[in-house]
Protein backbone atom coordinates (compact mmCIF):
# COMPACT_ATOMS: atom_id res chain seq x y z
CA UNK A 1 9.27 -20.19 10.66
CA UNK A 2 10.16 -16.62 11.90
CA UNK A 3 13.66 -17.07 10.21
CA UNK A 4 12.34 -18.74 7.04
CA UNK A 5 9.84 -15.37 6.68
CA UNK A 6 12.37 -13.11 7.50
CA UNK A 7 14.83 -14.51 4.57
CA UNK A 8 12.62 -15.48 2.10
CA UNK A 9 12.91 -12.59 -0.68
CA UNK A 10 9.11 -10.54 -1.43
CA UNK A 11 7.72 -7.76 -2.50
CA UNK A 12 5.40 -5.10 -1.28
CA UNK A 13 2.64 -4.16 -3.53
CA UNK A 14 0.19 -1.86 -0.74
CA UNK A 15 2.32 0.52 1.05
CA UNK A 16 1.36 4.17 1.19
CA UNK A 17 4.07 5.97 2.08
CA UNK A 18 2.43 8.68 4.14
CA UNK A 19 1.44 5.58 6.47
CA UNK A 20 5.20 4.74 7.20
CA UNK A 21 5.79 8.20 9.26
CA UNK A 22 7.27 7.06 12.26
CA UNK A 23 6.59 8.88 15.50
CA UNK A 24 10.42 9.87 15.97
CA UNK A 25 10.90 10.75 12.65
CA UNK A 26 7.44 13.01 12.54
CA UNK A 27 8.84 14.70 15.91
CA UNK A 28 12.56 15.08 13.89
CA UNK A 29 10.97 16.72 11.19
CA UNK A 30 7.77 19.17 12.91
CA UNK A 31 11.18 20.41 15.10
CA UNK A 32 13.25 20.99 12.00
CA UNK A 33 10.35 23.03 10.39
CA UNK A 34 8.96 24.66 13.78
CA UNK A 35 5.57 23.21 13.70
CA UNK A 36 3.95 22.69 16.95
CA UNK A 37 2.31 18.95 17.30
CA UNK A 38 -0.56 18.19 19.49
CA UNK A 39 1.21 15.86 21.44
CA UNK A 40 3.85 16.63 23.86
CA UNK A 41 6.29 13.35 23.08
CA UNK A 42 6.71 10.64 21.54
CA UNK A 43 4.99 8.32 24.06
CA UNK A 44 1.53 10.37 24.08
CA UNK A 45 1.20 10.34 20.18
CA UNK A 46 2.16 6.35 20.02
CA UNK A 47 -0.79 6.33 22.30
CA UNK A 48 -3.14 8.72 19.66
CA UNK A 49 -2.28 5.40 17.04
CA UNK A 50 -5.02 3.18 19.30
CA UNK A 51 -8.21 3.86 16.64
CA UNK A 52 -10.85 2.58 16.35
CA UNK A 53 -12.11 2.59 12.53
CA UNK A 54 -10.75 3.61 9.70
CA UNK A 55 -12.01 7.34 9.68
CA UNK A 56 -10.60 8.14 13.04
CA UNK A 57 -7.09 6.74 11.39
CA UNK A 58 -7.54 8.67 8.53
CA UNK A 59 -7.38 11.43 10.64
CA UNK A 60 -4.64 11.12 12.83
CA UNK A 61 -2.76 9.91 9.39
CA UNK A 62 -3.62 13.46 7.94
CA UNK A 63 -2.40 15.34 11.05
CA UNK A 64 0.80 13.58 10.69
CA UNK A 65 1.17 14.62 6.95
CA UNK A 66 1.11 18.37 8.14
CA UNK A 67 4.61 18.34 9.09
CA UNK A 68 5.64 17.43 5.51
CA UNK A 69 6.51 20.50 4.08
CA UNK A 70 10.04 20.72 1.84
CA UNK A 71 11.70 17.81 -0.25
CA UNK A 72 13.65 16.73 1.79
CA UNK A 73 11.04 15.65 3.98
CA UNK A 74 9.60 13.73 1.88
CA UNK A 75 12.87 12.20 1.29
CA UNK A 76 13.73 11.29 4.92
CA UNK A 77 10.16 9.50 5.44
CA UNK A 78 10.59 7.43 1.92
CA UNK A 79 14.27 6.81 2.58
CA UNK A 80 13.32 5.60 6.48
CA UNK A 81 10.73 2.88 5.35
CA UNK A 82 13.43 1.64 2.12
CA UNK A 83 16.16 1.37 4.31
CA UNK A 84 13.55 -1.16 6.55
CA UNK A 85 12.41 -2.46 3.45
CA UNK A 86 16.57 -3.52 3.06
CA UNK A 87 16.32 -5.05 6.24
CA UNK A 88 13.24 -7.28 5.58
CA UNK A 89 14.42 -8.86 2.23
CA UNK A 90 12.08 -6.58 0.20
CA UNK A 91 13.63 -6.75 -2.97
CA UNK A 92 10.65 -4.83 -4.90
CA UNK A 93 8.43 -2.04 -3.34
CA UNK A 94 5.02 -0.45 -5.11
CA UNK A 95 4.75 2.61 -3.36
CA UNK A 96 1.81 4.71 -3.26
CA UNK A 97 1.58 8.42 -2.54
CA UNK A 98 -0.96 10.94 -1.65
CA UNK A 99 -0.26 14.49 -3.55
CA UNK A 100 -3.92 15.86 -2.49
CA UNK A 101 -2.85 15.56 1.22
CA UNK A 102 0.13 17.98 0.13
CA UNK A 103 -1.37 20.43 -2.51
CA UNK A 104 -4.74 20.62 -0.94
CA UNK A 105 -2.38 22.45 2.10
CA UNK A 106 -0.38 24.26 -0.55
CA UNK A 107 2.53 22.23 -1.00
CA UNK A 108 3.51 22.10 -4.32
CA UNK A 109 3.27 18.51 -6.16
CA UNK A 110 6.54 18.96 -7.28
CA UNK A 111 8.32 19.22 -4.05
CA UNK A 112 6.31 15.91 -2.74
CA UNK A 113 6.97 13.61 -6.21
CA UNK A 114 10.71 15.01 -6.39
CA UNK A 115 11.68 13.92 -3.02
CA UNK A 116 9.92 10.27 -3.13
CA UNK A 117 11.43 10.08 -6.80
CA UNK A 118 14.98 11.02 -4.80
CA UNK A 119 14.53 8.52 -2.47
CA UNK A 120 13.26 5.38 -4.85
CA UNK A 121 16.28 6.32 -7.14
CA UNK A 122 18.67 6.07 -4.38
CA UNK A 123 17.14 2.89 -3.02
CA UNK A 124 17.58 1.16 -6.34
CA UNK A 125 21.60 2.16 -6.68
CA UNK A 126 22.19 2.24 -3.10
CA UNK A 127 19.99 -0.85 -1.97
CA UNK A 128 19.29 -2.87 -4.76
CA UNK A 129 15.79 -1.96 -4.27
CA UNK A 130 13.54 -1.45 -7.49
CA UNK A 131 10.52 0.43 -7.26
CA UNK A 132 6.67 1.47 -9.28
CA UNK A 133 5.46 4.48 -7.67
CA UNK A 134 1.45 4.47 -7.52
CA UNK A 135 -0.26 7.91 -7.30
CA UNK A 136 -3.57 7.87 -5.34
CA UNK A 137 -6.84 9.58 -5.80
CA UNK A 138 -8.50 10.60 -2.32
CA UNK A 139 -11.89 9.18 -2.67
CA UNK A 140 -13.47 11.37 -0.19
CA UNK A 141 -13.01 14.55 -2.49
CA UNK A 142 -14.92 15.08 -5.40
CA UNK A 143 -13.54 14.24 -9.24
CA UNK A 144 -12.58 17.40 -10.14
CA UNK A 145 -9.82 16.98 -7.79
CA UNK A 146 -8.95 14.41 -8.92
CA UNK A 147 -8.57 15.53 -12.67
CA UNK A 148 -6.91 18.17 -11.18
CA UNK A 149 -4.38 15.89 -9.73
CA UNK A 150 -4.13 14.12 -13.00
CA UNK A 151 -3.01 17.37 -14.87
CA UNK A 152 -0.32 18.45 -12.15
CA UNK A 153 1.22 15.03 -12.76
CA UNK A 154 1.77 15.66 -16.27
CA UNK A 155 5.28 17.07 -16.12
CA UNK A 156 6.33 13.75 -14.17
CA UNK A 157 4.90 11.33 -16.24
CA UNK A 158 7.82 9.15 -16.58
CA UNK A 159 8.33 8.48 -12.70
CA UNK A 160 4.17 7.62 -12.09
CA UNK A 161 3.92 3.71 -12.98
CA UNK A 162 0.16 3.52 -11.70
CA UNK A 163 -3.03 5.87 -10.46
CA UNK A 164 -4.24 4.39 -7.24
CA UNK A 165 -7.66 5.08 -5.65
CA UNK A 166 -7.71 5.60 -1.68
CA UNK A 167 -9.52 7.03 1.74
CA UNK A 168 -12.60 6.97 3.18
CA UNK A 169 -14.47 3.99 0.85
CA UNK A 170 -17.75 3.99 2.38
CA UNK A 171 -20.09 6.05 0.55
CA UNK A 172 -17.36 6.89 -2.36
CA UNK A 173 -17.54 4.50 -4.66
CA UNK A 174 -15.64 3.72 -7.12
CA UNK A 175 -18.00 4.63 -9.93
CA UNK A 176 -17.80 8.40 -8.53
CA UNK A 177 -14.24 8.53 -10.35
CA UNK A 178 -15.04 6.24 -13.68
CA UNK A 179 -14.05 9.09 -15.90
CA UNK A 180 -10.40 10.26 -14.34
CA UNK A 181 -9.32 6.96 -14.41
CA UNK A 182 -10.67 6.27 -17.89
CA UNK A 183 -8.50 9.68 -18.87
CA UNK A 184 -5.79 7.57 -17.22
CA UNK A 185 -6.08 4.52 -18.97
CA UNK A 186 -5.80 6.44 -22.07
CA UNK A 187 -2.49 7.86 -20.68
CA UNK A 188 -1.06 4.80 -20.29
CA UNK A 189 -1.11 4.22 -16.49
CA UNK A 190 -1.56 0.92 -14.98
CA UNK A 191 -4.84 1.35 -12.46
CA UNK A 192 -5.44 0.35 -8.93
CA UNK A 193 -7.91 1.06 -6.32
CA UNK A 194 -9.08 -0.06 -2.34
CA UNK A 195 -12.08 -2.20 -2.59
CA UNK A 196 -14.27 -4.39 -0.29
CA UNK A 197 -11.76 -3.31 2.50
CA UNK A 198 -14.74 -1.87 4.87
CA UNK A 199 -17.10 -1.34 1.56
CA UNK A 200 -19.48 -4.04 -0.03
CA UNK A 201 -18.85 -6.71 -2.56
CA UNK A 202 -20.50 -4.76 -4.96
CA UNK A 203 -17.31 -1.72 -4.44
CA UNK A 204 -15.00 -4.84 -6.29
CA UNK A 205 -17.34 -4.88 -9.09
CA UNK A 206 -17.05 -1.57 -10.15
CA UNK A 207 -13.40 -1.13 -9.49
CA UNK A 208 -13.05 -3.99 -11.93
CA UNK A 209 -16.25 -2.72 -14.05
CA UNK A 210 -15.73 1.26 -14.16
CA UNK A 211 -12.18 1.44 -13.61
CA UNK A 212 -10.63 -1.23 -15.11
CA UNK A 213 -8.37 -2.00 -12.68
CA UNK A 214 -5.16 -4.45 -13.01
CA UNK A 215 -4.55 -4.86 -9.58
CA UNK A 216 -7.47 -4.53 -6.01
CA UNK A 217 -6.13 -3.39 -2.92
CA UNK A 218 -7.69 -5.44 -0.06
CA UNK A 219 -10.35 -7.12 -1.63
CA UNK A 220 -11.21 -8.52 1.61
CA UNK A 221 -15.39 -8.31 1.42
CA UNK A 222 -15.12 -9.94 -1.97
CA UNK A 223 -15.98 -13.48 0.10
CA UNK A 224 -19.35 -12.37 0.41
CA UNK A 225 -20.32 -12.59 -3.03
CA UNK A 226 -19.36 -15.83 -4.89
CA UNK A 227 -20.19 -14.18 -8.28
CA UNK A 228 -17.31 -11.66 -7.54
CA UNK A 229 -15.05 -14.23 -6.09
CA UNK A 230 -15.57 -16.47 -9.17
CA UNK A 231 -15.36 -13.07 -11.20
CA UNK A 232 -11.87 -12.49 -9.44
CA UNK A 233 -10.89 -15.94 -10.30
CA UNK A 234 -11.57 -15.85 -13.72
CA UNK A 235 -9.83 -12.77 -14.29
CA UNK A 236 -6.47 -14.04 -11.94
CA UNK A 237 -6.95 -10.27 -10.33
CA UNK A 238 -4.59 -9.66 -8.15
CA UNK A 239 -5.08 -8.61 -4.17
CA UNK A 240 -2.80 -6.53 -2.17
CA UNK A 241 -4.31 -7.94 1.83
CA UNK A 242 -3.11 -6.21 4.98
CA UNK A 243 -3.95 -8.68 7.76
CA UNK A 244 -2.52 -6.13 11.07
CA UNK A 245 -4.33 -3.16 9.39
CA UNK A 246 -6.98 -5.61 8.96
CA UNK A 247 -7.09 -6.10 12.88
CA UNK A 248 -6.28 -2.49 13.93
CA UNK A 249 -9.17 -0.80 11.65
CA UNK A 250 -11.58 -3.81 12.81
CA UNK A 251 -12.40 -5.57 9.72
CA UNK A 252 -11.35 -8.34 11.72
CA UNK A 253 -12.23 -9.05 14.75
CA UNK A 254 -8.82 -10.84 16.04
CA UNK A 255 -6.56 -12.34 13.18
CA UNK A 256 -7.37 -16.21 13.85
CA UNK A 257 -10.72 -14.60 11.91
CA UNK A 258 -8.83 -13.26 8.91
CA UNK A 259 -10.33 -14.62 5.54
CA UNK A 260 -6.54 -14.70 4.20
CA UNK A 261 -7.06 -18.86 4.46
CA UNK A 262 -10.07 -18.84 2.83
CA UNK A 263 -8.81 -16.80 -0.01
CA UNK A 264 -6.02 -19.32 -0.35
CA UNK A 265 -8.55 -22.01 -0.65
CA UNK A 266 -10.58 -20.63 -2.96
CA UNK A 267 -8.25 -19.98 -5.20
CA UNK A 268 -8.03 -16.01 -5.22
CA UNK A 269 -4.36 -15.05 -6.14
CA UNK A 270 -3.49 -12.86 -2.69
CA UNK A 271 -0.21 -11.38 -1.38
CA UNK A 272 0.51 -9.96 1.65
CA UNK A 273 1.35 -6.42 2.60
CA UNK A 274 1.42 -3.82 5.23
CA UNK A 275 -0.54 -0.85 4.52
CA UNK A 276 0.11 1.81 6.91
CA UNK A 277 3.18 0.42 9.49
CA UNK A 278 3.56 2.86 11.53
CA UNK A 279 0.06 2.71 12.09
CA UNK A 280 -0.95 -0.37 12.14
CA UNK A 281 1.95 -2.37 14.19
CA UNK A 282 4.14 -3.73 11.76
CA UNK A 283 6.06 -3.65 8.53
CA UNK A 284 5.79 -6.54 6.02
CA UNK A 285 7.86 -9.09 7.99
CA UNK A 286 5.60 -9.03 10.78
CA UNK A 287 2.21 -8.91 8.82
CA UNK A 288 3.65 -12.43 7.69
CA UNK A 289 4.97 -13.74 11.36
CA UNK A 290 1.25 -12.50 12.61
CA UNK A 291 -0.78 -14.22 9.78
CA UNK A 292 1.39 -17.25 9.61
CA UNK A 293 0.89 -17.99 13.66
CA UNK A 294 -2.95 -16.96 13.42
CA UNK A 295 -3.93 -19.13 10.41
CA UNK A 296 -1.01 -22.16 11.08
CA UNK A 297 -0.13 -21.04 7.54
CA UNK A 298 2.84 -24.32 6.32
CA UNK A 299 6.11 -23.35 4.86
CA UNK A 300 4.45 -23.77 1.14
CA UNK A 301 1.78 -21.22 1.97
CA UNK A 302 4.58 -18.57 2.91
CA UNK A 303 6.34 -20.01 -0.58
CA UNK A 304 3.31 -19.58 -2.31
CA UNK A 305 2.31 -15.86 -1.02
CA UNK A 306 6.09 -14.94 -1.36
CA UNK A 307 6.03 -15.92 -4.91
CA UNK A 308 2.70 -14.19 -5.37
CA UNK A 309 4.13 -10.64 -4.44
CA UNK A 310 6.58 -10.60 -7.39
CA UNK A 311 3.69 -12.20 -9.98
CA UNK A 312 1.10 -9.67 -8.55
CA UNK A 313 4.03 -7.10 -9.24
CA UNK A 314 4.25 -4.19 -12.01
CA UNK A 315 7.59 -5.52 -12.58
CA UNK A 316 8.40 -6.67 -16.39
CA UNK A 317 8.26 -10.93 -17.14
CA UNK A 318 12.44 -10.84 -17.45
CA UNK A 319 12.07 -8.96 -14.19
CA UNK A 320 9.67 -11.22 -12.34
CA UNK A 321 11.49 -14.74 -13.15
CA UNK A 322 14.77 -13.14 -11.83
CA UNK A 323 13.07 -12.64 -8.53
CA UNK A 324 11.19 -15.37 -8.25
CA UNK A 325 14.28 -17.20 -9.06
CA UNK A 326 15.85 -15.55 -5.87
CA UNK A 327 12.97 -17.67 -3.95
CA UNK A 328 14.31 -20.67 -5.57
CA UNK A 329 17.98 -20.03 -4.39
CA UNK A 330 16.60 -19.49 -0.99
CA UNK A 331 14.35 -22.60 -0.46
CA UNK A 332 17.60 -24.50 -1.89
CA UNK A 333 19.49 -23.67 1.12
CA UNK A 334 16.75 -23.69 3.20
């Protein structure tokens, strides 16, 4: 099955690029702009990556992100996770960023977007990787921000596919930020947001409710709630699930426990996806092997969730039956 996974062709829907830094690379790059880390090597800040919950990630994930500081850095830590992207049979990537972790330390948005723009535009000519770039909202700071945000990614309209809404979800609810992404709507983005990940069932309601949303990320707490599931059903919303940052944030206790098989059953139309990988143990590939040996997932399951990540995609219908299409050639000879 390992072989089969590693073939099949997918797409990646929840990936925030921030979360792909690398220890070597972060090391590379805090030596090339003479920043100082808290840890001495390598070894002692893979061992800082054993948290706990999701706030004490959060904050080792924003320590990383100081070392970001010219273009080119944020080329080198898109360009690293694309290249493993190539590796894995990713033929389509939704990448999300986080420009309030940059400007809020006084990088300029345009140095962040220009370098991850760089990077997806390379991937696509270089690779044969296409790309939707999702900008996130930090939840934990207040709407203003936000709008702020909004305004300072005017000038690069044309490379922003989606506004995403991320960070610390309990306590910031998605109705906190009903009127920025209404503003967004009207300027024609597509809209995500995290939901029922460590918050309620009620969190999916008014991300579907208040912001409209064409797409949940996680989704996970929905299964608590049969009106929502049903709700979720109805509406054949998409969710983005991250079964090994699942397990290392502790929404799940151990991965045999993962509601990913439920889902399935129920009908919910799921994909799979990695999250943070640096972070959280593994890229996409793995997140499947794990999951798959966990749950006993069959060969049509992986078909089925495959399949899912280009249908769940941004990607035009023209675009979508090519790739699933590339599925099709690949079971043939498989």
């Amino acid at each position: 099955m390992i072989k089969f996974i590693t073939g099949i062709p997918k797409a990646e829907l929840h990936l925030h690029i921030e979360g792909t830094f690398e220890p070597e690379l972060m090391f590379k790059i805090a030596k090339r702009n003479g920043i100082e880390l808290d840890f001495n090597n390598i070894e002692e800040l893979k061992k800082a990556y054993n948290f706990s919950n999701l706030q004490e990630f959060l904050n080792i994930y924003y320590a990383g992100c100081n070392v970001l500081i010219n273009e080119v850095d944020f080329f080198d830590l898109t360009w690293a996770y694309l290249t493993k992207a190539k590796e894995q049979n990713i033929l389509h990537t939704e990448v999300m960023f986080d420009p309030q972790t940059h400007t809020d330390r006084g990088i300029l948005f345009e140095t962040v977007i220009n370098g991850i723009h760089n990077a997806l535009a390379d991937a696509e000519n270089k690779l044969g990787i296409s790309s939707k770039l999702i900008m996130s909202f930090l939840r934990h700071l207040p709407e203003k921000k936000a709008f702020e945000t909004l305004e300072q990614a005017a000038p690069f309209k044309e490379w922003i596919d989606v506004v995403g809404l991320d960070s610390s979800e309990v306590g910031n609810p998605p109705s906190k930020f009903a009127r920025v992404f209404q503003k967004a709507r009207e300027e024609g983005y597509l809209i995500v947001a995290h939901a029922g990940e460590e918050g309620p069932p009620e969190y999916v309601t008014e991300a579907l409710e208040f912001l409209q949303v064409d797409r949940i990320d996680h989704g996970n707490r929905s299964l608590e709630d049969m009106d929502v599931v049903n709700d979720l059903i109805e509406r054949k919303m998409a969710l983005t699930v991250c079964p090994l940052s699942n397990l290392k944030l502790k929404v799940v206790e151990d991965l045999t426990k993962h509601p990913l098989r439920e889902m399935l059953d129920k009908g919910l139309f799921v994909t799979i996806n990695s999250d943070d990988p640096a972070y959280f143990g593994g890229y996409l590939n793995e997140n499947f092997f794990e999951i798959q040996k966990a749950l006993n997932l069959s060969k049509e399951d992986i078909i089925q969730l495959a399949g899912n990540s280009f249908k769940a995609s941004f990607l035009n219908e023209i675009e979508k039956s090519k790739m699933l299409q590339e599925i099709t050639d690949y079971i043939n000879l498989h």
